[in-house]
PDB file of N, CA and C in Angstrom:
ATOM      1  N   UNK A   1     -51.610  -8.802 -22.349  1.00  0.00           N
ATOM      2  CA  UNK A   1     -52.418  -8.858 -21.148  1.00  0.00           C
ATOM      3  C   UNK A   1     -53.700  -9.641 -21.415  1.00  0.00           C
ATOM      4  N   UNK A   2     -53.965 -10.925 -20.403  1.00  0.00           N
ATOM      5  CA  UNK A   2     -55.582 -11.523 -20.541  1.00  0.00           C
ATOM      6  C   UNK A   2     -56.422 -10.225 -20.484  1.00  0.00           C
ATOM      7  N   UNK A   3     -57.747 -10.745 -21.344  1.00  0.00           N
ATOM      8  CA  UNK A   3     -58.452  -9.767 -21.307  1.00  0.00           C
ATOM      9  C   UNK A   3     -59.307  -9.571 -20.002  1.00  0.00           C
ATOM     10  N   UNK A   4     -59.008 -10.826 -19.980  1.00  0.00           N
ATOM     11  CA  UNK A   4     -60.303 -10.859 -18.560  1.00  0.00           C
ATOM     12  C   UNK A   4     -59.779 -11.297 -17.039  1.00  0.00           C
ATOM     13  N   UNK A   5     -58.569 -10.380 -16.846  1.00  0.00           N
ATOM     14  CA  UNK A   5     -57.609 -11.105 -15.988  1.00  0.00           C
ATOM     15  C   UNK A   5     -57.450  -9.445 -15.205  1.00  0.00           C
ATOM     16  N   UNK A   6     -56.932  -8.849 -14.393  1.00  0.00           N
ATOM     17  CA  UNK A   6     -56.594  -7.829 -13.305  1.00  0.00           C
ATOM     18  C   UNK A   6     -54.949  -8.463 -13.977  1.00  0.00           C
ATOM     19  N   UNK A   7     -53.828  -7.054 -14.257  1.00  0.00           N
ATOM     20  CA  UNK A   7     -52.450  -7.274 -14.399  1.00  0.00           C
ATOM     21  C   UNK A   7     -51.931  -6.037 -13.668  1.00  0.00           C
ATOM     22  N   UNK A   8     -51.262  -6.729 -12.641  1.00  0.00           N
ATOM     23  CA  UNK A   8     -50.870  -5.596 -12.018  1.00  0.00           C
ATOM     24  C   UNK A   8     -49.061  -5.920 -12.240  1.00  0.00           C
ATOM     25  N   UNK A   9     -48.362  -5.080 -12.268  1.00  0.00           N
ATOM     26  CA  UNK A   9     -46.637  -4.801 -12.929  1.00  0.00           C
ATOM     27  C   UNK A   9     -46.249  -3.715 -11.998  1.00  0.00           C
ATOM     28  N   UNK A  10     -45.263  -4.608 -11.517  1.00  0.00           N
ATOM     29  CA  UNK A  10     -44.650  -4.217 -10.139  1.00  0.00           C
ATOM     30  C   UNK A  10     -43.185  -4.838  -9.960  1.00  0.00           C
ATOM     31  N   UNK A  11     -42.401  -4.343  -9.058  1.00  0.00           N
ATOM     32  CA  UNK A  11     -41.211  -4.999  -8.548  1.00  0.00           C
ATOM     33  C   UNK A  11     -41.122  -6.138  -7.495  1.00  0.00           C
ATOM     34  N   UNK A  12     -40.618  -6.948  -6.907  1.00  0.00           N
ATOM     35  CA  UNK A  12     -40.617  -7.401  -5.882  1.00  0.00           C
ATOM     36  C   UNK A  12     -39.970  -6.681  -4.116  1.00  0.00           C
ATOM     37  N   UNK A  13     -39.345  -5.938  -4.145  1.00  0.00           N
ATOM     38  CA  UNK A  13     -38.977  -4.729  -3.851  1.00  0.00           C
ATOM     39  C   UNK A  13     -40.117  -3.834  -3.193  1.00  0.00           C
ATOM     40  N   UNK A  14     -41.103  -3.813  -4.400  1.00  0.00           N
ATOM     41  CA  UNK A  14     -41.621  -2.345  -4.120  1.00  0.00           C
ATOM     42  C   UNK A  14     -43.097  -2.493  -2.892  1.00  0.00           C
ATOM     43  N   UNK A  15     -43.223  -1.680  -1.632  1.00  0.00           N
ATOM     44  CA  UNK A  15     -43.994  -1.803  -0.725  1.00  0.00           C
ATOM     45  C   UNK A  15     -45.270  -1.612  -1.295  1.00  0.00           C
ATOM     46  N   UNK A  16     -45.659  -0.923  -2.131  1.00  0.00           N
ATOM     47  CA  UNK A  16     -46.948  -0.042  -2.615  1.00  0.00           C
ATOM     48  C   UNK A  16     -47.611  -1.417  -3.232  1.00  0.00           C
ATOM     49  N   UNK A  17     -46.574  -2.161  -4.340  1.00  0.00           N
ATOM     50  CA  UNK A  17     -46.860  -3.162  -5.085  1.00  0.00           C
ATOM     51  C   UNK A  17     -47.409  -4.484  -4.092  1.00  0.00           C
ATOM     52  N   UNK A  18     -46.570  -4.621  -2.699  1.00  0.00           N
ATOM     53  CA  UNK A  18     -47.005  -6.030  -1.902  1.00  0.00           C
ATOM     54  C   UNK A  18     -48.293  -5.181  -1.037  1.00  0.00           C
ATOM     55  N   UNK A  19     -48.619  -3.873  -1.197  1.00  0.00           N
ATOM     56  CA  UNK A  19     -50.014  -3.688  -0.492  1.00  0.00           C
ATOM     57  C   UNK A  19     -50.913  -3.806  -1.190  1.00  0.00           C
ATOM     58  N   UNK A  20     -50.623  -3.360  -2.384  1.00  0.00           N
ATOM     59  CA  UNK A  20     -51.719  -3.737  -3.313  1.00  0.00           C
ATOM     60  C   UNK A  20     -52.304  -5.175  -3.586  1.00  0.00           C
ATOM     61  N   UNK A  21     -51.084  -6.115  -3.675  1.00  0.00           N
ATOM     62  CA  UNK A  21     -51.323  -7.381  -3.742  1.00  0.00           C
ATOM     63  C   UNK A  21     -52.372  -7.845  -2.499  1.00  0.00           C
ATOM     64  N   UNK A  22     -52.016  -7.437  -1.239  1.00  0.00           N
ATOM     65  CA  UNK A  22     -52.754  -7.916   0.214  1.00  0.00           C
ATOM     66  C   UNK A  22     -54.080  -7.115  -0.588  1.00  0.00           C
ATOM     67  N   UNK A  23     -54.566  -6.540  -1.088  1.00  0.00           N
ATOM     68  CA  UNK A  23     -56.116  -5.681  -0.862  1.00  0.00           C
ATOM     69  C   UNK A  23     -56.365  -6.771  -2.215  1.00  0.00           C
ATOM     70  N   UNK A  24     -55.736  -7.047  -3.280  1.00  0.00           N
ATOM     71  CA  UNK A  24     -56.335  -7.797  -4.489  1.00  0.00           C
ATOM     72  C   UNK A  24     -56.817  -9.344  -3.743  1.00  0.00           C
ATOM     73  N   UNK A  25     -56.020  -9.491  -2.830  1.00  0.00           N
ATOM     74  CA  UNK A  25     -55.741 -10.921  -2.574  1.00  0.00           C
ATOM     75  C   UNK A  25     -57.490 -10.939  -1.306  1.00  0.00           C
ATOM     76  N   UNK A  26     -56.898  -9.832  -0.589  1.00  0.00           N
ATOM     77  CA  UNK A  26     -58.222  -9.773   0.516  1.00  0.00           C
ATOM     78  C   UNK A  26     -59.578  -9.730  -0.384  1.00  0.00           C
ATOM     79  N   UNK A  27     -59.360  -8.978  -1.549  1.00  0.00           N
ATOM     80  CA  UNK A  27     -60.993  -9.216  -1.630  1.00  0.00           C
ATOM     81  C   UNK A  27     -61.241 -10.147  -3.251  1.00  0.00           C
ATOM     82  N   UNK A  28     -60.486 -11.162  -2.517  1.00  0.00           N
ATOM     83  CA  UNK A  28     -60.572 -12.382  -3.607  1.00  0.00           C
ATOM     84  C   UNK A  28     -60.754 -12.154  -5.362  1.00  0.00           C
ATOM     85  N   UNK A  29     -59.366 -11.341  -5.640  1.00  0.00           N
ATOM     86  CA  UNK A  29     -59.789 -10.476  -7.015  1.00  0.00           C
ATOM     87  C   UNK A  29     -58.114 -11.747  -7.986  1.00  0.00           C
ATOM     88  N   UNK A  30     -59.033 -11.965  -8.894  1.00  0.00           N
ATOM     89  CA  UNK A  30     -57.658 -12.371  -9.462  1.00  0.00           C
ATOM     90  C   UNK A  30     -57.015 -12.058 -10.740  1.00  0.00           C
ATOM     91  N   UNK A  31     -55.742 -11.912 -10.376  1.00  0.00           N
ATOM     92  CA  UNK A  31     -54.985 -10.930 -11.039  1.00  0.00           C
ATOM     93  C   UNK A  31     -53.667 -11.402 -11.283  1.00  0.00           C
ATOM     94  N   UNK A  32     -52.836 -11.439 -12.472  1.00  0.00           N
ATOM     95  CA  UNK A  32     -51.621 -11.820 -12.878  1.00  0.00           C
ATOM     96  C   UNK A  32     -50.764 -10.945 -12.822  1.00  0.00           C
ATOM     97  N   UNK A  33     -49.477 -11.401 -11.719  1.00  0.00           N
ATOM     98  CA  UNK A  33     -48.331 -10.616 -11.394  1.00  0.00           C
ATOM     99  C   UNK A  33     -47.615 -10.810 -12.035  1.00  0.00           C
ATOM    100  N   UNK A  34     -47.074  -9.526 -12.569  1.00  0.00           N
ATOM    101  CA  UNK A  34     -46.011  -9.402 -13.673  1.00  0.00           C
ATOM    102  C   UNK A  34     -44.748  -8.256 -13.035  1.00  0.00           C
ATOM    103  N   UNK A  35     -43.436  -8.962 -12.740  1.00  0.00           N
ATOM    104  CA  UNK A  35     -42.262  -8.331 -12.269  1.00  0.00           C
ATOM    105  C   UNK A  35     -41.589  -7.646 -13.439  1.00  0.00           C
ATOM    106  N   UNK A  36     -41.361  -6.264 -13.679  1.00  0.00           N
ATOM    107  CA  UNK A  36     -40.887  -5.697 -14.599  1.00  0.00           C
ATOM    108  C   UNK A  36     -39.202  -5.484 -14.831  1.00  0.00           C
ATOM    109  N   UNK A  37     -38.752  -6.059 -13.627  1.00  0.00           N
ATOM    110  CA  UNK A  37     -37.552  -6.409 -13.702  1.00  0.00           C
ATOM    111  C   UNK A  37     -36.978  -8.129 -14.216  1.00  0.00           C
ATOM    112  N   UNK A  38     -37.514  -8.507 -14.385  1.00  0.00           N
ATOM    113  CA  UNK A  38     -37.852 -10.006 -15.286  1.00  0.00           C
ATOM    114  C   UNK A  38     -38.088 -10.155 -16.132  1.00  0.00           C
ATOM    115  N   UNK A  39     -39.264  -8.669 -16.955  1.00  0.00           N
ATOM    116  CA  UNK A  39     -39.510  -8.950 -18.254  1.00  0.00           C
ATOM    117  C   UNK A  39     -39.411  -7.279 -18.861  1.00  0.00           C
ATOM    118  N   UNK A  40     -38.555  -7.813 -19.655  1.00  0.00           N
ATOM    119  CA  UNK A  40     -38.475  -6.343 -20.505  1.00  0.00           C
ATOM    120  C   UNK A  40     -39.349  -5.641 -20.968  1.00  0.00           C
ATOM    121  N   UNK A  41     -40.033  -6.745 -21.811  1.00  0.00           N
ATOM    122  CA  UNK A  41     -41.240  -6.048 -22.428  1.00  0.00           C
ATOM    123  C   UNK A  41     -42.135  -5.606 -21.387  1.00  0.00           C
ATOM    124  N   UNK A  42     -42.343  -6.052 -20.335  1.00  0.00           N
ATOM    125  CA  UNK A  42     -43.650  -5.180 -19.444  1.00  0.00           C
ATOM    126  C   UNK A  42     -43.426  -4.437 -18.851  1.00  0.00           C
ATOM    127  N   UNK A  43     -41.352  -3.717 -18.535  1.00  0.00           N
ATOM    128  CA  UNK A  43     -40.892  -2.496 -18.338  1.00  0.00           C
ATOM    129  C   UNK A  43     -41.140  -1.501 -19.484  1.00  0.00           C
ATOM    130  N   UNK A  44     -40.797  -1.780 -20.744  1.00  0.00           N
ATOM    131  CA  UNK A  44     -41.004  -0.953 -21.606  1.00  0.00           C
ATOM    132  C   UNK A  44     -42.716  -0.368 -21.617  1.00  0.00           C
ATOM    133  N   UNK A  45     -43.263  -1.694 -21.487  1.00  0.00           N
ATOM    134  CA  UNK A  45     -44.800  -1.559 -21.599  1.00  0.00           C
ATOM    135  C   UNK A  45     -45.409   0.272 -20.064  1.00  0.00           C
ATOM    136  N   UNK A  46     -44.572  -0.783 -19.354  1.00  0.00           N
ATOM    137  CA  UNK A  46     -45.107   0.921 -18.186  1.00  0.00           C
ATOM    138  C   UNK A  46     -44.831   1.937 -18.195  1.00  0.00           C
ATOM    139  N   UNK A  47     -43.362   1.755 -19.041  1.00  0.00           N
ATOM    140  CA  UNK A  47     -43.067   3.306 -19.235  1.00  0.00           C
ATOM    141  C   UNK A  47     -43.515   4.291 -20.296  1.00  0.00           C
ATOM    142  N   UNK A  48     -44.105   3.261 -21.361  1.00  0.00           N
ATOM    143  CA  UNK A  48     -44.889   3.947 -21.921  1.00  0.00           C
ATOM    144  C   UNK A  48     -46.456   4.307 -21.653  1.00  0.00           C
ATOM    145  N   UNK A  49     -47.137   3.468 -20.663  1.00  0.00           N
ATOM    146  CA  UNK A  49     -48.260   4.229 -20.140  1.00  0.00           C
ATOM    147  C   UNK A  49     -48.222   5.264 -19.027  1.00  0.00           C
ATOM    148  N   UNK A  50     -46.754   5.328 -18.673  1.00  0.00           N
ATOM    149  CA  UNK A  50     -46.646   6.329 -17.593  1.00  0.00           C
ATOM    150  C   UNK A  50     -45.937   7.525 -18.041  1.00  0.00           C
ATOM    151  N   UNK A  51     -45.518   7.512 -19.683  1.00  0.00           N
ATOM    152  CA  UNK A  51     -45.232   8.695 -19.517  1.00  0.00           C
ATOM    153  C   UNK A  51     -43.484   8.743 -19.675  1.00  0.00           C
ATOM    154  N   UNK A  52     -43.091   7.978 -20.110  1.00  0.00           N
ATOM    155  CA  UNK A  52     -41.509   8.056 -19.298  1.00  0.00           C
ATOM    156  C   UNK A  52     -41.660   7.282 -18.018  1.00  0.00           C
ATOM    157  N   UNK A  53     -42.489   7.805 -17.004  1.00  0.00           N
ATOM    158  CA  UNK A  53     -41.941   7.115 -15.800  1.00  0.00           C
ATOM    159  C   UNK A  53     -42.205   5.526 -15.926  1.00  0.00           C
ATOM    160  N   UNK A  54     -41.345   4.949 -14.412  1.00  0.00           N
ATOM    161  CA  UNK A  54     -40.940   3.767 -14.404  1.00  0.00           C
ATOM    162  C   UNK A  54     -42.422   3.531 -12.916  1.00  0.00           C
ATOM    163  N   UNK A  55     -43.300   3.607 -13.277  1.00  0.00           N
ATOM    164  CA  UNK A  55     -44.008   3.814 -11.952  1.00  0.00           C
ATOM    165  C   UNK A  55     -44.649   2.396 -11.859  1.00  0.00           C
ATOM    166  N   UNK A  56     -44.655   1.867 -10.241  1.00  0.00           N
ATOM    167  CA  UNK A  56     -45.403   1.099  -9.851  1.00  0.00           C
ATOM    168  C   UNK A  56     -45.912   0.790  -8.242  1.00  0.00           C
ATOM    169  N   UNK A  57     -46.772  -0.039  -8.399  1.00  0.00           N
ATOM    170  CA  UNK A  57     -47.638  -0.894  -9.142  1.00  0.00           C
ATOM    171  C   UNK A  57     -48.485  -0.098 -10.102  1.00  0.00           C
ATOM    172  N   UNK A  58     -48.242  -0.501 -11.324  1.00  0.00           N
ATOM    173  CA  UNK A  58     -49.354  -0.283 -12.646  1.00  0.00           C
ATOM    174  C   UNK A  58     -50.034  -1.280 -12.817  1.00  0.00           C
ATOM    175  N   UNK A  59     -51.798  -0.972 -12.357  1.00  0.00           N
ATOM    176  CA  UNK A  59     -52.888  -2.554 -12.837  1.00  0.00           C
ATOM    177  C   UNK A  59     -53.683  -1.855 -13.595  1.00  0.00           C
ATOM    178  N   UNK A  60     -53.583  -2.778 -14.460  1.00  0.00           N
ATOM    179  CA  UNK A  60     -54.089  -2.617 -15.775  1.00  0.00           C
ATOM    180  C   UNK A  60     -55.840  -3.889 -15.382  1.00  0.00           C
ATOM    181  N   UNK A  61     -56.999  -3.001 -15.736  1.00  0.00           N
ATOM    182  CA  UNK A  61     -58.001  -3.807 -15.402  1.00  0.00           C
ATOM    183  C   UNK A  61     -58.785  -4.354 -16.764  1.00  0.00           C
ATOM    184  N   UNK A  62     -59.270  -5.562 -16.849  1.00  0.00           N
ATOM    185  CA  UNK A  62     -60.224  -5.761 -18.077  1.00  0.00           C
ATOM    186  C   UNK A  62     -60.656  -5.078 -19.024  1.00  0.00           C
ATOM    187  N   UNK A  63     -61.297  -3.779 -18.531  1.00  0.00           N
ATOM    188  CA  UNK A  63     -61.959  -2.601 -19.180  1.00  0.00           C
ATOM    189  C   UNK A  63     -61.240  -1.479 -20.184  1.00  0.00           C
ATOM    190  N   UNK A  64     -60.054  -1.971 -19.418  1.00  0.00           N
ATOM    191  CA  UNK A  64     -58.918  -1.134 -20.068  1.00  0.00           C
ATOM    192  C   UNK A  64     -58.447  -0.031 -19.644  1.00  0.00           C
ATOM    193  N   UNK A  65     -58.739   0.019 -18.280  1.00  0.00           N
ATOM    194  CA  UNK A  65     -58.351   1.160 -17.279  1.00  0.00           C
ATOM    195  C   UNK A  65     -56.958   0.642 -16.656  1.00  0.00           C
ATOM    196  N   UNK A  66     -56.454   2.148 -16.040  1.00  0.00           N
ATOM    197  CA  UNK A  66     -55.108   1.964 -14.911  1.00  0.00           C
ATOM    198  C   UNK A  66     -55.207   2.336 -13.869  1.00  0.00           C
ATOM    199  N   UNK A  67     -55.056   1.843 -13.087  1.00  0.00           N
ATOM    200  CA  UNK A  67     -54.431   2.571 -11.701  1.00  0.00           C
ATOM    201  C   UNK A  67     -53.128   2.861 -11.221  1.00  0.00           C
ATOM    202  N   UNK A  68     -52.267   3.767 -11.384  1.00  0.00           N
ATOM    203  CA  UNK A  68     -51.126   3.959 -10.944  1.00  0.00           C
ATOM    204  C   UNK A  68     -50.611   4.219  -9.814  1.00  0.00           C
ATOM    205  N   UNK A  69     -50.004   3.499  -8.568  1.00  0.00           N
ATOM    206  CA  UNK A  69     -49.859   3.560  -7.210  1.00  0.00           C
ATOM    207  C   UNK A  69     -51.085   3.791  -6.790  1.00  0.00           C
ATOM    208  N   UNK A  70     -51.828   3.189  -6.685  1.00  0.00           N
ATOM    209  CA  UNK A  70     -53.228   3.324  -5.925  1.00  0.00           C
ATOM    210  C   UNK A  70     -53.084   3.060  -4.815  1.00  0.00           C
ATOM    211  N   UNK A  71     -54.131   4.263  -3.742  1.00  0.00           N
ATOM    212  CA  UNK A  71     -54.088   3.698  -2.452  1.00  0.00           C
ATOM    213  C   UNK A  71     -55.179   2.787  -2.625  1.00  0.00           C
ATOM    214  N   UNK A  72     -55.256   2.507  -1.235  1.00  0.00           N
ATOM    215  CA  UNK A  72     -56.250   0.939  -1.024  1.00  0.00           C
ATOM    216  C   UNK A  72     -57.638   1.744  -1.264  1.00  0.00           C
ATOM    217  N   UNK A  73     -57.787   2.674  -1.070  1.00  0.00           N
ATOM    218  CA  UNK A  73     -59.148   3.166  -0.981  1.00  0.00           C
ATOM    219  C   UNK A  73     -59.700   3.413  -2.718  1.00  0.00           C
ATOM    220  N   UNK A  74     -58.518   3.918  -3.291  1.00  0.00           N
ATOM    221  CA  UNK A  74     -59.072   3.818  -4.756  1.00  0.00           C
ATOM    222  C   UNK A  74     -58.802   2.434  -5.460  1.00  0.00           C
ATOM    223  N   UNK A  75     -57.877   1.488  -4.725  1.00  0.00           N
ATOM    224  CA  UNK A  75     -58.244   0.546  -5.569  1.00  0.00           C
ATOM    225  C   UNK A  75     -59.401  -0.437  -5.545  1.00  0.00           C
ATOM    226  N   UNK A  76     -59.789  -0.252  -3.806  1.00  0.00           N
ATOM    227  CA  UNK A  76     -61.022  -0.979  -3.299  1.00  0.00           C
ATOM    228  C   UNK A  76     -62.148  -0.132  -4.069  1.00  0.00           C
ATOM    229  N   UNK A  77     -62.460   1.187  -4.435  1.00  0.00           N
ATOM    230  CA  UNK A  77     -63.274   1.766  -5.107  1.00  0.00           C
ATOM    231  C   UNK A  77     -63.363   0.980  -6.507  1.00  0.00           C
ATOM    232  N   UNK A  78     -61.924   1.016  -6.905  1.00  0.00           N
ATOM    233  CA  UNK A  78     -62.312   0.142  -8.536  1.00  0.00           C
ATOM    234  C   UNK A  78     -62.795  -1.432  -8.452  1.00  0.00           C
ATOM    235  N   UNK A  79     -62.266  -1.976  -7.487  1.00  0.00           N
ATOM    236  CA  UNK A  79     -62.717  -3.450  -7.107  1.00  0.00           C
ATOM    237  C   UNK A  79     -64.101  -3.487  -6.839  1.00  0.00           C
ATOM    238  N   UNK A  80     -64.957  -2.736  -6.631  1.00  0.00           N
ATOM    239  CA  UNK A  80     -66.689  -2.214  -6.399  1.00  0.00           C
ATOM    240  C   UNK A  80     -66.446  -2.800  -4.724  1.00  0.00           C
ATOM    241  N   UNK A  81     -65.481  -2.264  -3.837  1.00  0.00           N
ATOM    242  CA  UNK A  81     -65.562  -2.928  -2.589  1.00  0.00           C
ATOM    243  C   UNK A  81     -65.686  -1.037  -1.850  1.00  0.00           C
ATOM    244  N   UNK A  82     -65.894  -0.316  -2.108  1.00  0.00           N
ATOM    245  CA  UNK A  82     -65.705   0.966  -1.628  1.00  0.00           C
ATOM    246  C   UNK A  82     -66.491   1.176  -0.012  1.00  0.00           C
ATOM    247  N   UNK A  83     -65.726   1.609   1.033  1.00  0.00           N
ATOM    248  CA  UNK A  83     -65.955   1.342   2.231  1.00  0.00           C
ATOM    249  C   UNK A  83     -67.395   2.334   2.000  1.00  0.00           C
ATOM    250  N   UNK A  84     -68.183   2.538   2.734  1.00  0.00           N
ATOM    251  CA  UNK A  84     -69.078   3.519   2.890  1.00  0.00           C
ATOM    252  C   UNK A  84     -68.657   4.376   4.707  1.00  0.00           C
ATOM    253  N   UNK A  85     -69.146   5.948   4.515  1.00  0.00           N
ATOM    254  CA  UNK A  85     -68.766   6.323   5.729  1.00  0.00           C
ATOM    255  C   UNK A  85     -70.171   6.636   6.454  1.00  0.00           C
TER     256      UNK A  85
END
């Protein structure tokens, strides 16, 4: 993974994964898509940060944090875009 890159590992398939993409994309965040059905190694790679599971979207951020299926609200929180109420 770039160090200084947003990697988010996802299916093409998966809905959670193309919403996430629309909120990375809306708030001009850039980030390298990685299909885990294409690459072995970055299936193996999620299932070992998940535990066994096969879960996605997994984004992996600079800092060295995850978000696992994030809604938009926690991922806009990690993006420093957090709505205020």
């Amino acid at each position: 993974m770039p160090d200084n890159r947003i990697v988010m590992y996802g299916t093409t398939w998966c809905p959670d994964c193309a919403r996430a993409k629309q909120v990375l994309n809306r708030h001009k965040a850039a980030f390298e898509w990685v299909d885990i059905e294409k690459d072995e190694k970055a299936r193996d790679y999620i299932v070992k940060v998940n535990k066994g599971f096969q879960s996605v979207p997994t984004i992996v951020f600079p800092d060295g944090s995850i978000l696992v299926e994030p809604s938009n609200a926690e991922l806009e929180k990690k993006l420093g875009f957090a709505k205020s109420v």
